[in-house]
Protein backbone atom coordinates (compact mmCIF):
# COMPACT_ATOMS: atom_id res chain seq x y z
CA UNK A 1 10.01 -3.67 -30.19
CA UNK A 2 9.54 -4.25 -26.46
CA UNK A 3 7.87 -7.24 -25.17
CA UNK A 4 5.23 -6.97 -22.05
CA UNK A 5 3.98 -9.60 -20.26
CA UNK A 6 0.98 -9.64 -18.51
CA UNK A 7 -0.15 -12.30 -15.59
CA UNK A 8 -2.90 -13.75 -15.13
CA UNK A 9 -6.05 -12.42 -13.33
CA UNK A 10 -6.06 -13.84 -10.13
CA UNK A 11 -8.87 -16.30 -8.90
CA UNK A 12 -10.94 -14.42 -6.26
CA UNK A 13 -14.31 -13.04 -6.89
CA UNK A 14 -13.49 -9.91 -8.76
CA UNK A 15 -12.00 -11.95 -11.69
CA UNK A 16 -14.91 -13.66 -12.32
CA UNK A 17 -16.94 -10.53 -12.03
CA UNK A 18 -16.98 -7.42 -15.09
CA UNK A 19 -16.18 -4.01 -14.20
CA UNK A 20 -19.74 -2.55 -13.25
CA UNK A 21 -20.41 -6.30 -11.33
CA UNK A 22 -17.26 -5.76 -9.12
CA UNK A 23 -18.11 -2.11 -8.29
CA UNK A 24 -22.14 -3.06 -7.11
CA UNK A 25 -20.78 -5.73 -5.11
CA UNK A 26 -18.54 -4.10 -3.35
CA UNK A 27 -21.66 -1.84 -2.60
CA UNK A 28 -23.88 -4.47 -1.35
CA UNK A 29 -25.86 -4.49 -4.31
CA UNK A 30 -26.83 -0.88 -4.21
CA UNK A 31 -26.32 0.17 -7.87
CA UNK A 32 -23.88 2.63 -8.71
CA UNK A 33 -23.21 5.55 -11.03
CA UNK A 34 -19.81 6.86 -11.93
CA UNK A 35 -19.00 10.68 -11.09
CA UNK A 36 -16.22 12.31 -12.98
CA UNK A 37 -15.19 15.42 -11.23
CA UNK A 38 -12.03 17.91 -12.15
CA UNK A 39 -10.68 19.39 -9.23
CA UNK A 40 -7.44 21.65 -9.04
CA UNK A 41 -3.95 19.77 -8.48
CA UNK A 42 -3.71 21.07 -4.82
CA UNK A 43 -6.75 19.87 -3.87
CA UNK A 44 -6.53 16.49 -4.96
CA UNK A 45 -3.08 16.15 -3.33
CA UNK A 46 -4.53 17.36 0.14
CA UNK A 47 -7.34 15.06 -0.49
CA UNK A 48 -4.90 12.16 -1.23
CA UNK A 49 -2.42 12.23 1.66
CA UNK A 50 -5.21 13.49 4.28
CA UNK A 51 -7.23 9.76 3.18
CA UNK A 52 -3.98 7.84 3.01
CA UNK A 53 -3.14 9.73 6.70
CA UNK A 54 -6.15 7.72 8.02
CA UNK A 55 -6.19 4.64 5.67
CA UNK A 56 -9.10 5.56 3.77
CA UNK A 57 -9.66 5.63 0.08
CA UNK A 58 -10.41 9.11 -1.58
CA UNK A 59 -13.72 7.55 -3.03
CA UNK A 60 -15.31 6.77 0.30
CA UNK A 61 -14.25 10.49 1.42
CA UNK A 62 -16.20 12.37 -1.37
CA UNK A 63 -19.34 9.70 -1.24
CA UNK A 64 -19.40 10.66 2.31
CA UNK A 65 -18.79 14.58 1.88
CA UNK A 66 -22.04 14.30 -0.98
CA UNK A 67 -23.85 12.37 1.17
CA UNK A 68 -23.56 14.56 3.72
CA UNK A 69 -24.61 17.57 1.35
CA UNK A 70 -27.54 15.89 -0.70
CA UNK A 71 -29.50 13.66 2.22
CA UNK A 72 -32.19 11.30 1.01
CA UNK A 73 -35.78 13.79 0.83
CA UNK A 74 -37.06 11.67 3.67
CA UNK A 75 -34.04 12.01 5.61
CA UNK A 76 -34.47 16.06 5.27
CA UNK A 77 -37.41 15.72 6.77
CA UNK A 78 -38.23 15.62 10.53
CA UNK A 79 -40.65 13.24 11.49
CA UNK A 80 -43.52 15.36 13.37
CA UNK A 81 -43.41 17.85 10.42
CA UNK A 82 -46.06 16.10 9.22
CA UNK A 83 -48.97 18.66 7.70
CA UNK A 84 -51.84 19.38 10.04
CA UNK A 85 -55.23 18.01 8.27
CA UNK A 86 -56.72 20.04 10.33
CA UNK A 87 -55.16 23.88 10.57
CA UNK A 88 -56.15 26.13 13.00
């Protein structure tokens, strides 16, 4: 049978913190859901080496891409569309 070894965790922050902890704070507190998408194998790989191209993860790209598609209501929203109380 083979042996593994397995080190210890290491002594910053996210060892003291669980799974769903680590991911918030990394977040600044904003809680967060996990999204499980399936995409096809070409995708992901242009996905992959375009983030790695400019040194960012594949996570931020897609939160960014779904912001960018679902804005906040208010955000929709212009300001002076405000309804008239008073129509003409």
């Amino acid at each position: 049978m083979k042996k593994v070894s397995f080190r210890s965790k290491p002594a910053g922050l996210s060892a003291r913190l669980s799974p769903d902890e680590w991911i918030n704070d990394k977040n600044a507190g904003q809680p967060m859901k996990r999204l499980t998408i399936d995409v096809p194998l070409d995708l992901h790989k242009r996905i992959k080496s375009q983030c790695a191209e400019k040194g960012t993860k594949m996570a931020d790209a897609v939160r960014e891409l779904l912001e960018k598609q679902f804005p906040e209501e208010s955000a929709s929203v212009p300001i002076d569309a405000t309804p008239n109380a008073n129509p003409a």
